[in-house]
Protein backbone atom coordinates (compact mmCIF):
# COMPACT_ATOMS: atom_id res chain seq x y z
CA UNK A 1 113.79 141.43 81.73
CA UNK A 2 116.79 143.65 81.76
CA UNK A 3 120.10 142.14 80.41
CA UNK A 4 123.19 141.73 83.65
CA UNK A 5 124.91 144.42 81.67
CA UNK A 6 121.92 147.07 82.07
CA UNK A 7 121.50 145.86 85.99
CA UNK A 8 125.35 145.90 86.95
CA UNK A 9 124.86 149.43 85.29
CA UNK A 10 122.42 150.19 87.97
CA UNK A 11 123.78 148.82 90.53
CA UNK A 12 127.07 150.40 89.97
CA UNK A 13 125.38 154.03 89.77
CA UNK A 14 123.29 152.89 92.79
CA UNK A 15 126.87 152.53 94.67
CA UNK A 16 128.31 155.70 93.79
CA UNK A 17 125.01 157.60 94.40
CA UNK A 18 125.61 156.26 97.99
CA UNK A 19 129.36 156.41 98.51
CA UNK A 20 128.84 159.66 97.29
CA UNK A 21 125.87 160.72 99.85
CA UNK A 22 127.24 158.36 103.21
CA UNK A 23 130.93 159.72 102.75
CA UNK A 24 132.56 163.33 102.82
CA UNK A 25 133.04 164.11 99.27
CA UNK A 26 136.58 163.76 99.22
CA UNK A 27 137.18 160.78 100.54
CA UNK A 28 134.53 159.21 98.05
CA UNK A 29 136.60 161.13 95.33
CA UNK A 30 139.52 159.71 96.31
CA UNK A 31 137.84 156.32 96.32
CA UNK A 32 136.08 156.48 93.14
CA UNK A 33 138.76 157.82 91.08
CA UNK A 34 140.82 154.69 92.03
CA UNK A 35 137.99 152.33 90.86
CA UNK A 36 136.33 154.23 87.98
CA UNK A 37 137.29 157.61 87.87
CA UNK A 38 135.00 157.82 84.10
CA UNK A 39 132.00 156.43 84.94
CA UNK A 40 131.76 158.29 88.43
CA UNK A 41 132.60 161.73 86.98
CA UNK A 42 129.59 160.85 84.14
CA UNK A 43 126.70 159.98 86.66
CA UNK A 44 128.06 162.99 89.21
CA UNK A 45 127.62 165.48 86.35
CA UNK A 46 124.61 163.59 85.26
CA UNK A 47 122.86 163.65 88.71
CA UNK A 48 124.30 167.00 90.01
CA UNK A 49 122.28 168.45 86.69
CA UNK A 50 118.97 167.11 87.63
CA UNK A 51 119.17 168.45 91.07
């Protein structure tokens, strides 16, 4: 079983992943950076590396 602090984890990267892909980039910059300009900029790099 995965602790809630693992699957808000996921679920928050799931969000961004699709704010990210279902918006023009800067709008979802602008949107993200207001919320959680860290975590977002972490899991872009992150996921912009494995593609």
């Amino acid at each position: 079983m995965l602790r809630m602090a693992e699957v808000k984890q996921r679920l928050r990267s799931c969000s961004m992943y699709l704010l990210h892909c279902c918006t023009a980039r800067g709008l979802a910059m602008t949107v993200t950076t207001s919320t959680d300009s860290t975590s977002f900029s972490a899991f872009f790099l992150c996921h912009s590396r494995t593609r």
